[in-house]
C-alpha atoms as a PDB file:
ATOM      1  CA  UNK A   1      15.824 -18.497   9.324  1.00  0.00           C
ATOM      2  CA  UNK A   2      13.971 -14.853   9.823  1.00  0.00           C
ATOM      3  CA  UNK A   3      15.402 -12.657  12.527  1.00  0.00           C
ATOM      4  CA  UNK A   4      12.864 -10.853  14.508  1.00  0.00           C
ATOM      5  CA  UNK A   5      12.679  -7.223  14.123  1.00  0.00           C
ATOM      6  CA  UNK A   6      11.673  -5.726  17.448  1.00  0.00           C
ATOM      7  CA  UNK A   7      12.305  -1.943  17.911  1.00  0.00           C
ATOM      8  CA  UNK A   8      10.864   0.895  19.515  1.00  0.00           C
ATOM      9  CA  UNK A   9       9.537   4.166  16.703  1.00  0.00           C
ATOM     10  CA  UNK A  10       9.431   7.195  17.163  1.00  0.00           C
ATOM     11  CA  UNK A  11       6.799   9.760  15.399  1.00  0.00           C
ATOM     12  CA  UNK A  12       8.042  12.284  13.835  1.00  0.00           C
ATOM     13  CA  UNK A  13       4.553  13.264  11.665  1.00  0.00           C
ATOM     14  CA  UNK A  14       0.846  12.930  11.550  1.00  0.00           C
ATOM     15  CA  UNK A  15      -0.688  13.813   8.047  1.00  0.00           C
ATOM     16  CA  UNK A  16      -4.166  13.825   7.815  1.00  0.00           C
ATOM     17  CA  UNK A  17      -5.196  11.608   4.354  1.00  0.00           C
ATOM     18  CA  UNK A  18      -9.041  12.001   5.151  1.00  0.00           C
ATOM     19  CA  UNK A  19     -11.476  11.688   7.818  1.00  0.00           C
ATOM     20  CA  UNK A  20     -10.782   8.371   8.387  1.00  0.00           C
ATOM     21  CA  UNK A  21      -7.133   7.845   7.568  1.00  0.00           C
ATOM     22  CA  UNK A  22      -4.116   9.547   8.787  1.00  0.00           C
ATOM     23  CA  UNK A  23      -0.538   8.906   7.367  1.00  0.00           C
ATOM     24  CA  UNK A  24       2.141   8.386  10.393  1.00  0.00           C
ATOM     25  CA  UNK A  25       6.066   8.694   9.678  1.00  0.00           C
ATOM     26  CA  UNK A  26       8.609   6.856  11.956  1.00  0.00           C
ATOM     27  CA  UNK A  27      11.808   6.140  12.534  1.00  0.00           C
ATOM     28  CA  UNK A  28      13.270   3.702  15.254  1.00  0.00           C
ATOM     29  CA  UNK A  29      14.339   5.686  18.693  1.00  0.00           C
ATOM     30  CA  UNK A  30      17.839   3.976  18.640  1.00  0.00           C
ATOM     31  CA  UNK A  31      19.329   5.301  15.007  1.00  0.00           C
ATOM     32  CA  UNK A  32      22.154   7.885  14.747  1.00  0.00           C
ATOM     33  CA  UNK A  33      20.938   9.897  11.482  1.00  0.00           C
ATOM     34  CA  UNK A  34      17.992  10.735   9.948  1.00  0.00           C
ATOM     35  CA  UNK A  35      17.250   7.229   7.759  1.00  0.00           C
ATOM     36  CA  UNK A  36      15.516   4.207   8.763  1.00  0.00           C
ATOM     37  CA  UNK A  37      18.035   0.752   9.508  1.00  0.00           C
ATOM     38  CA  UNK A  38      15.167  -1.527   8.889  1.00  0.00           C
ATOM     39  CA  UNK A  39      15.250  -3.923   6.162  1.00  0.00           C
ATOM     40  CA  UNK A  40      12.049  -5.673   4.851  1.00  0.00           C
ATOM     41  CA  UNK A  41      10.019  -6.045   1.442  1.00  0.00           C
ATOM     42  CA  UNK A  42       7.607  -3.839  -0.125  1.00  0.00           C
ATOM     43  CA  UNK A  43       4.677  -4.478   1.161  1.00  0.00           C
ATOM     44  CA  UNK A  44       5.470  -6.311   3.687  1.00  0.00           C
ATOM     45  CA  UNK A  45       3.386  -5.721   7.055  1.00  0.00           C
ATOM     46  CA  UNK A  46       4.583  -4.454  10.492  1.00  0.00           C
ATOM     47  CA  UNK A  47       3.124  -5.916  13.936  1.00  0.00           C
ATOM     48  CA  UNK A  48       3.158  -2.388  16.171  1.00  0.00           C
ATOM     49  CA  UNK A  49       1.925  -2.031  19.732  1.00  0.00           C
ATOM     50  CA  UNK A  50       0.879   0.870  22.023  1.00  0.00           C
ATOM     51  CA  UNK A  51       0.211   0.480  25.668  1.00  0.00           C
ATOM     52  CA  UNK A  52      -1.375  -2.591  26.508  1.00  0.00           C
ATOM     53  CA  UNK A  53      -3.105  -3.239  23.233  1.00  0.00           C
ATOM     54  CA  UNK A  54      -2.809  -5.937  21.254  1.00  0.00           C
ATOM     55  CA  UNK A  55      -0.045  -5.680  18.807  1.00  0.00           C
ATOM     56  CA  UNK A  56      -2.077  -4.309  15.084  1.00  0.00           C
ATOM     57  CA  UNK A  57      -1.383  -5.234  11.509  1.00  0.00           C
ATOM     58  CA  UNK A  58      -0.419  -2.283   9.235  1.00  0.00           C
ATOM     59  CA  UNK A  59       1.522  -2.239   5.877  1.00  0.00           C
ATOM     60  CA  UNK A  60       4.358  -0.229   5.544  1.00  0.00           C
ATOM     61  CA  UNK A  61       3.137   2.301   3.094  1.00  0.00           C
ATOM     62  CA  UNK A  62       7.152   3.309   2.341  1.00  0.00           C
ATOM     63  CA  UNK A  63       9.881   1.909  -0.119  1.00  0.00           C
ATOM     64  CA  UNK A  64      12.560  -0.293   2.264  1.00  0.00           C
ATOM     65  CA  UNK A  65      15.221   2.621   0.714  1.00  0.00           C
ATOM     66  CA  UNK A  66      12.715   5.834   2.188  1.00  0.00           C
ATOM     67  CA  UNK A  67      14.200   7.116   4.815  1.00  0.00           C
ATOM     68  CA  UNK A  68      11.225   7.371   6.855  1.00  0.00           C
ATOM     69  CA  UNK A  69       8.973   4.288   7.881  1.00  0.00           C
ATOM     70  CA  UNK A  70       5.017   5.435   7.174  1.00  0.00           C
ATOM     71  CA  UNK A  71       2.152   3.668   8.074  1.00  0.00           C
ATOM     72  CA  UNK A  72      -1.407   4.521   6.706  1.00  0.00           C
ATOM     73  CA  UNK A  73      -3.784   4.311   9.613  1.00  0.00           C
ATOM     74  CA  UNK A  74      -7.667   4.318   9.920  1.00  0.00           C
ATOM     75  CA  UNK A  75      -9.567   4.376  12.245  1.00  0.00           C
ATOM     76  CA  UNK A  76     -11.897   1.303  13.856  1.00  0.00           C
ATOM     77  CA  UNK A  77      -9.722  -1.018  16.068  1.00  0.00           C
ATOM     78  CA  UNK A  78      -9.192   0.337  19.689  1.00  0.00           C
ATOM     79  CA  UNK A  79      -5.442   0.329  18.884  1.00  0.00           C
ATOM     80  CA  UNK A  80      -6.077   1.608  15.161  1.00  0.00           C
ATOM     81  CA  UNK A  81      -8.023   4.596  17.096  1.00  0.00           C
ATOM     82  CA  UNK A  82      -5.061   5.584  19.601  1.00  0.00           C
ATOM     83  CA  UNK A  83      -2.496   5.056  17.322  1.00  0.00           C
ATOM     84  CA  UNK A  84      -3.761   7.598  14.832  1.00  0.00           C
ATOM     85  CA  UNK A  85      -3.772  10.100  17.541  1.00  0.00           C
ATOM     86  CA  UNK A  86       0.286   9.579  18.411  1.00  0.00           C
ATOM     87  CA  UNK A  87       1.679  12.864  17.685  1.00  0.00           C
ATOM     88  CA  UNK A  88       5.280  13.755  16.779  1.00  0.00           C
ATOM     89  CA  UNK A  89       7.645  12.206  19.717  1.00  0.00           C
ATOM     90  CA  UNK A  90       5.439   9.754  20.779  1.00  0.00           C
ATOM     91  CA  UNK A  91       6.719   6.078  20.485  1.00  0.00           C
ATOM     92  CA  UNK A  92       5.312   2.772  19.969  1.00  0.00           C
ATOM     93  CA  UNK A  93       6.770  -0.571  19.881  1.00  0.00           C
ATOM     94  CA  UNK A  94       7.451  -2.670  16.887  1.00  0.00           C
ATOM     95  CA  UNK A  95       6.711  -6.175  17.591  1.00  0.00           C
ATOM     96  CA  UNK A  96       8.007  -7.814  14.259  1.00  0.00           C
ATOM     97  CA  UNK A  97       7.575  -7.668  10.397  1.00  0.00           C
ATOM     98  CA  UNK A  98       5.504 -10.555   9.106  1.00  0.00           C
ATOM     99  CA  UNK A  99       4.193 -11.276   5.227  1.00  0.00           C
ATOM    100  CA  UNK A 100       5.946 -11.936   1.940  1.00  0.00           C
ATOM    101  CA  UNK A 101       5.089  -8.695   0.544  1.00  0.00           C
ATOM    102  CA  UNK A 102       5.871  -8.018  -2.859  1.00  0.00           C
ATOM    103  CA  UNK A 103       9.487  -9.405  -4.098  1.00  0.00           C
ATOM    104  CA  UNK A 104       9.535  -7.040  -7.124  1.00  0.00           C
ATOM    105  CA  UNK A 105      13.014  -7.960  -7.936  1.00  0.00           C
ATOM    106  CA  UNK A 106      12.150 -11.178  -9.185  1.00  0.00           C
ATOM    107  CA  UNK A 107       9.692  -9.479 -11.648  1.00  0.00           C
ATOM    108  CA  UNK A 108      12.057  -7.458 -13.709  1.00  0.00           C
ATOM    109  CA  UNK A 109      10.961  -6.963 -17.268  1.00  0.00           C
ATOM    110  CA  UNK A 110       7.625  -7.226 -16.792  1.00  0.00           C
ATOM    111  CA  UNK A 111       4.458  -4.900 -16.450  1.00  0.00           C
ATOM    112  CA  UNK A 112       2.582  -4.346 -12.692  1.00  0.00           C
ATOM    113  CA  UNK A 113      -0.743  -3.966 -12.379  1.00  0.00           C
ATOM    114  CA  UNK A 114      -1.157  -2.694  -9.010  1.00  0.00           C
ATOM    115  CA  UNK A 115      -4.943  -3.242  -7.772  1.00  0.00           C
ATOM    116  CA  UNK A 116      -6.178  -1.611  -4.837  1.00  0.00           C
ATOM    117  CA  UNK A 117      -9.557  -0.804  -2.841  1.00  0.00           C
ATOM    118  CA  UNK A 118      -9.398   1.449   0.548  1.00  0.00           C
ATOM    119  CA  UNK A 119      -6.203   1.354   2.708  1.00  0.00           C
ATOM    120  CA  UNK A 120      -5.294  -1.120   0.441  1.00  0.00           C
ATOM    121  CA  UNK A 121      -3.153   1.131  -1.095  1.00  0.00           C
ATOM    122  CA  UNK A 122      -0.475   1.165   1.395  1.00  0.00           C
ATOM    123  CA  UNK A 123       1.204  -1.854   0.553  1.00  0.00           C
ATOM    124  CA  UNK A 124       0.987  -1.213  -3.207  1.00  0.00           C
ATOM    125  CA  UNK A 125       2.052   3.021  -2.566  1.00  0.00           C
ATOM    126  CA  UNK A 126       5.111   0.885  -0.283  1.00  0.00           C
ATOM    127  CA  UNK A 127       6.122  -1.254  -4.310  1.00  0.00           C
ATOM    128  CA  UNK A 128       4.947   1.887  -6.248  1.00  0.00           C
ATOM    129  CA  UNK A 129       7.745   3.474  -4.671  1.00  0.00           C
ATOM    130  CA  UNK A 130      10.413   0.726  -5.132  1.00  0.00           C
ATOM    131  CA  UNK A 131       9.682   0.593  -8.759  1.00  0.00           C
ATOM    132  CA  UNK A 132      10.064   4.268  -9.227  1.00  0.00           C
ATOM    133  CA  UNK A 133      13.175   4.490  -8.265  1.00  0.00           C
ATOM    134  CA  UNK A 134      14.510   2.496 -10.674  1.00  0.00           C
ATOM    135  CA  UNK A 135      11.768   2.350 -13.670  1.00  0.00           C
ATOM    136  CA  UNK A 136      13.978   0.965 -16.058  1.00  0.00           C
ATOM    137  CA  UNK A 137      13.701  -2.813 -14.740  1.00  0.00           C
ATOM    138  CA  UNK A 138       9.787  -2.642 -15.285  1.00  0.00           C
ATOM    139  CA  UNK A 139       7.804  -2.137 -18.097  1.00  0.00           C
ATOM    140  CA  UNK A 140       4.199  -0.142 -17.681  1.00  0.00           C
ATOM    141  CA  UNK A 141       3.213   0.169 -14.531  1.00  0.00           C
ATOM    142  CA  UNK A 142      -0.583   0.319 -14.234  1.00  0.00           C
ATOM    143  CA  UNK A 143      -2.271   1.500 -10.181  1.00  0.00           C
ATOM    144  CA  UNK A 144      -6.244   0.716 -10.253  1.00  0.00           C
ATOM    145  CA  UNK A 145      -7.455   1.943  -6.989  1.00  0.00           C
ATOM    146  CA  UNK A 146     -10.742   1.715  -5.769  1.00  0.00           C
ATOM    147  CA  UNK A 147     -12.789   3.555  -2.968  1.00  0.00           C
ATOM    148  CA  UNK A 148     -16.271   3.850  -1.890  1.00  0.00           C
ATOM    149  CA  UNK A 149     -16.273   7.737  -2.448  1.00  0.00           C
ATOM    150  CA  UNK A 150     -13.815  10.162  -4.155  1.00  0.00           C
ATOM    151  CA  UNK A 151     -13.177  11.504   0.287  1.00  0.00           C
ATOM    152  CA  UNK A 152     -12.012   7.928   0.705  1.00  0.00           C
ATOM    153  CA  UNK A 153      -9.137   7.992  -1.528  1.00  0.00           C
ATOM    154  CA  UNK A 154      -5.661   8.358   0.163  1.00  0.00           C
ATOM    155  CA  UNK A 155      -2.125  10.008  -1.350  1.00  0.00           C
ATOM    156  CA  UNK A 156      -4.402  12.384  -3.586  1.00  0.00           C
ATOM    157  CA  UNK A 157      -1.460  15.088  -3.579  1.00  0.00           C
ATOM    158  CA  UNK A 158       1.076  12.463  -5.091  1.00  0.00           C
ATOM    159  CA  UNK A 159      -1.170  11.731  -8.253  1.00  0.00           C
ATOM    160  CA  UNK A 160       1.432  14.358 -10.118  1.00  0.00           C
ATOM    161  CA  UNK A 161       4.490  12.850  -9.192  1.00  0.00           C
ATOM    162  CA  UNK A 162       3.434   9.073 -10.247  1.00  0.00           C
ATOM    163  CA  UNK A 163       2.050  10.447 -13.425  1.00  0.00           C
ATOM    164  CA  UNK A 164       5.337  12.597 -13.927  1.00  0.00           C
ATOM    165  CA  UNK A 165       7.080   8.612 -13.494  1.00  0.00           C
ATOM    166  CA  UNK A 166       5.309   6.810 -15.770  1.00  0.00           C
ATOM    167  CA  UNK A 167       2.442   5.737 -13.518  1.00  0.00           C
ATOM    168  CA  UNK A 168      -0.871   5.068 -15.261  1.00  0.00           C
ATOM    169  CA  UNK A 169      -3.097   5.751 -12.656  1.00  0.00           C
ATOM    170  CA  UNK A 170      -7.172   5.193 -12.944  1.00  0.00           C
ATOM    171  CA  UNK A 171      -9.823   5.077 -10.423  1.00  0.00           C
ATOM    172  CA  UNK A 172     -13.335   3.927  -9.848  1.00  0.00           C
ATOM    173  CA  UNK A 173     -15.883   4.867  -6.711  1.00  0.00           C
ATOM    174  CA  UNK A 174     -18.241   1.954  -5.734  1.00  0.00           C
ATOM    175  CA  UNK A 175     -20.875   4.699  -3.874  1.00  0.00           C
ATOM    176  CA  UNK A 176     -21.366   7.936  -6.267  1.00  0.00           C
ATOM    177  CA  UNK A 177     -24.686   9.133  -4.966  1.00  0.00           C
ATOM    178  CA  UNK A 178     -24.171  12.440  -3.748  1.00  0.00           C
ATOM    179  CA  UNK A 179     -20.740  12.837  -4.786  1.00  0.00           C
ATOM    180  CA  UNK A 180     -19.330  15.033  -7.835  1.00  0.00           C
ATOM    181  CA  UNK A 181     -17.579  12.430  -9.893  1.00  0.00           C
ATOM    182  CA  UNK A 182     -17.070  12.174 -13.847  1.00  0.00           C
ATOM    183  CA  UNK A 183     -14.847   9.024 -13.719  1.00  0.00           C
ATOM    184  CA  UNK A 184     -16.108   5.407 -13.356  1.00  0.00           C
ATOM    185  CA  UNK A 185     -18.235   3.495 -10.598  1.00  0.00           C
ATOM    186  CA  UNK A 186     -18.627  -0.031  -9.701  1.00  0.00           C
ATOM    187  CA  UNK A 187     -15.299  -2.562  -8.423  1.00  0.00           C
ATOM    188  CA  UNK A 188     -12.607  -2.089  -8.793  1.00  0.00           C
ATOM    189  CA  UNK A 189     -11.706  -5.062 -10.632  1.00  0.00           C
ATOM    190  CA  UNK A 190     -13.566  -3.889 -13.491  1.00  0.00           C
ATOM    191  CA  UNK A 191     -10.710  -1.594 -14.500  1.00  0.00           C
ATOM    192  CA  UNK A 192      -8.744  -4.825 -15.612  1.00  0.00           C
ATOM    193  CA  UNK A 193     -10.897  -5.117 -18.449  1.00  0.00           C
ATOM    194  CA  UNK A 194      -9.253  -1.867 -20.081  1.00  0.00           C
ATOM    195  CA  UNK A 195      -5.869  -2.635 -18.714  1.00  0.00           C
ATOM    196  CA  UNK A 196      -5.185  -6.347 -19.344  1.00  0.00           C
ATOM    197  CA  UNK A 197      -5.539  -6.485 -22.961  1.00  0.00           C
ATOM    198  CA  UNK A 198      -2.758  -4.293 -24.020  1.00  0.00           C
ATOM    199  CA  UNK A 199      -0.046  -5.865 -21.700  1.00  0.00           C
ATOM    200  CA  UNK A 200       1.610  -8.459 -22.721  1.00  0.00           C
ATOM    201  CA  UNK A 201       3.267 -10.087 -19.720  1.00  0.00           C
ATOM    202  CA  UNK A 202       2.009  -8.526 -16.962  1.00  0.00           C
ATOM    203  CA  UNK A 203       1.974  -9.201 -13.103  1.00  0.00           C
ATOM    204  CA  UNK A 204      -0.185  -8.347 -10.814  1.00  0.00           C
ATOM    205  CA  UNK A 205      -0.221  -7.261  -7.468  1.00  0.00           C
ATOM    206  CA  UNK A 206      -3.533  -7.092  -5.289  1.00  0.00           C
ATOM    207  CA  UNK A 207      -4.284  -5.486  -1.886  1.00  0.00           C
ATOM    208  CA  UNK A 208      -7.435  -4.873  -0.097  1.00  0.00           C
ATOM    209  CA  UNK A 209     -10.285  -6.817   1.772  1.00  0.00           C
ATOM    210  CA  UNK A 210     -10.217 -10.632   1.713  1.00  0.00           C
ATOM    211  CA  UNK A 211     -13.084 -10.800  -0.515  1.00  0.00           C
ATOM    212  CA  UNK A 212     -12.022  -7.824  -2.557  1.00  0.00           C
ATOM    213  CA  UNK A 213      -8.806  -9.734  -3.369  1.00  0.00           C
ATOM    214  CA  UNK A 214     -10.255 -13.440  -3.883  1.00  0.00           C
ATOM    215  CA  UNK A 215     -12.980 -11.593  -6.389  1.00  0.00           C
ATOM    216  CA  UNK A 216      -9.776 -10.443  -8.179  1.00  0.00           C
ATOM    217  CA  UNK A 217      -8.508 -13.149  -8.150  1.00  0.00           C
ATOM    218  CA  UNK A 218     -10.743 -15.265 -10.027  1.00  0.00           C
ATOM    219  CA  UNK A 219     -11.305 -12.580 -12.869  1.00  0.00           C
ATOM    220  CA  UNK A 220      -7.646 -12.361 -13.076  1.00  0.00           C
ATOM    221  CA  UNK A 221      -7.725 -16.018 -13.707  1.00  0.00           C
ATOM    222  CA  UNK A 222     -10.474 -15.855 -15.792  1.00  0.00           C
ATOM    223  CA  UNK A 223      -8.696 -13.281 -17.883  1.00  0.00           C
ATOM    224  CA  UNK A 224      -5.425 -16.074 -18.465  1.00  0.00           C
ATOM    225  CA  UNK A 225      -3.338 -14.933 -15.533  1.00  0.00           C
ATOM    226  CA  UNK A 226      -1.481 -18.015 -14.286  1.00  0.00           C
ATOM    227  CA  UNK A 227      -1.970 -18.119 -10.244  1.00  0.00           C
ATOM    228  CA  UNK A 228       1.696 -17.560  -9.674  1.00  0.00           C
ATOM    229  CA  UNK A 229       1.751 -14.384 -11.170  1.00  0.00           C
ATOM    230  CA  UNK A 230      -1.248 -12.791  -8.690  1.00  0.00           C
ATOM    231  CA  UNK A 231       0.912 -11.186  -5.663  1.00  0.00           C
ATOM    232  CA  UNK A 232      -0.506 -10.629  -2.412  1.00  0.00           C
ATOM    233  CA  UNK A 233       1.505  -8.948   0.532  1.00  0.00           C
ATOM    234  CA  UNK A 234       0.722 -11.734   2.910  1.00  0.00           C
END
């Protein structure tokens, strides 16, 4: 039986990822200490409420062992749009955690290909992080990430330290007109075509739009992957 995880969180940062996104760290209001008491899966999703909204869907873009709880946030939804505006000792409520997320631990031994378009990468930055701190269960680790435009792309500054772990990261932009980029363009499922082939056993995890991730999907299973071993976070 799941226990429902209600608590109230407290800011204690706002980081601006781009015009549109903001990073927000949290911790609950009732901890002694400086580290999170929460316990969920990477990946999994958090149900938070401000005010009288509605409660609003948002990945936790942090390992379960972080000692912060961050959220990646962009704007749209009435609630998205105040939320991203909560500044350090503001609170919100946390209604409940929801989703499978990704059970990594089951997966040890094998490779993850991580494949994400937009704010997609939360859930997948929240596994990144579980893997990294104990590389030595995986094998490659692989992050395709996909944006319209090279603004769009979140957790630029933390490109080094993935790379320093092991972390093949490659990207693709699906609008280049008007932007100064050398790398590739299209979907970002086309990225699996230079990935795939030299893995061997490989897993993948997928996080983005519903059609984003049923379009991976199929070319996943078009490219042999058995339907089991295509994770989504919910």
């Amino acid at each position: 039986m799941t226990v429902k995880q209600s608590r109230t969180l407290v800011v204690r940062r706002n980081t601006t990822q781009n015009s549109e996104t903001h990073t927000l760290a949290m911790l609950p209001a009732d901890i002694k200490g400086a580290r999170h008491d929460l316990t969920f899966v990477p990946g999994q999703i958090a149900m938070l409420q401000l005010g009288d909204h509605e409660p609003a869907y948002f990945a936790f873009a942090s390992a379960p062992a972080d000692a912060e709880l961050e959220f990646l946030i962009k704007r749209g939804s009435n609630a998205a749009n105040d939320i991203i505006k909560l500044k350090a000792g503001d609170t919100l409520e946390l209604v409940d955690v929801v989703g499978s997320g990704f059970p990594l631990d089951k997966y040890q031994g094998r490779d993850l290909v991580m494949v994400a378009m937009g704010t997609g990468i939360a859930p997948l930055r929240s596994a990144l992080r579980h893997a990294l701190a104990t590389p030595e269960r995986f094998g490659q680790i692989f992050m395709l990430y996909g944006a319209r435009t090279p603004a769009a792309f979140c957790y630029t500054a933390e490109a080094d330290e993935w790379h320093a772990g092991g972390i093949e990261l490659r990207q693709v932009i699906s609008q280049p007109d008007g932007y100064e980029w050398s790398g590739s363009t299209g979907y970002v499922q086309s990225l699996l075509d230079n990935v795939l082939p030299s893995l061997s056993a490989p897993v993948a995890l997928v996080a983005g739009s519903s059609e984003m991730i049923d379009h991976t999907r199929d070319r996943l299973c078009e490219m042999g992957f058995a339907a089991e071993d295509v994770l989504t976070n919910y």
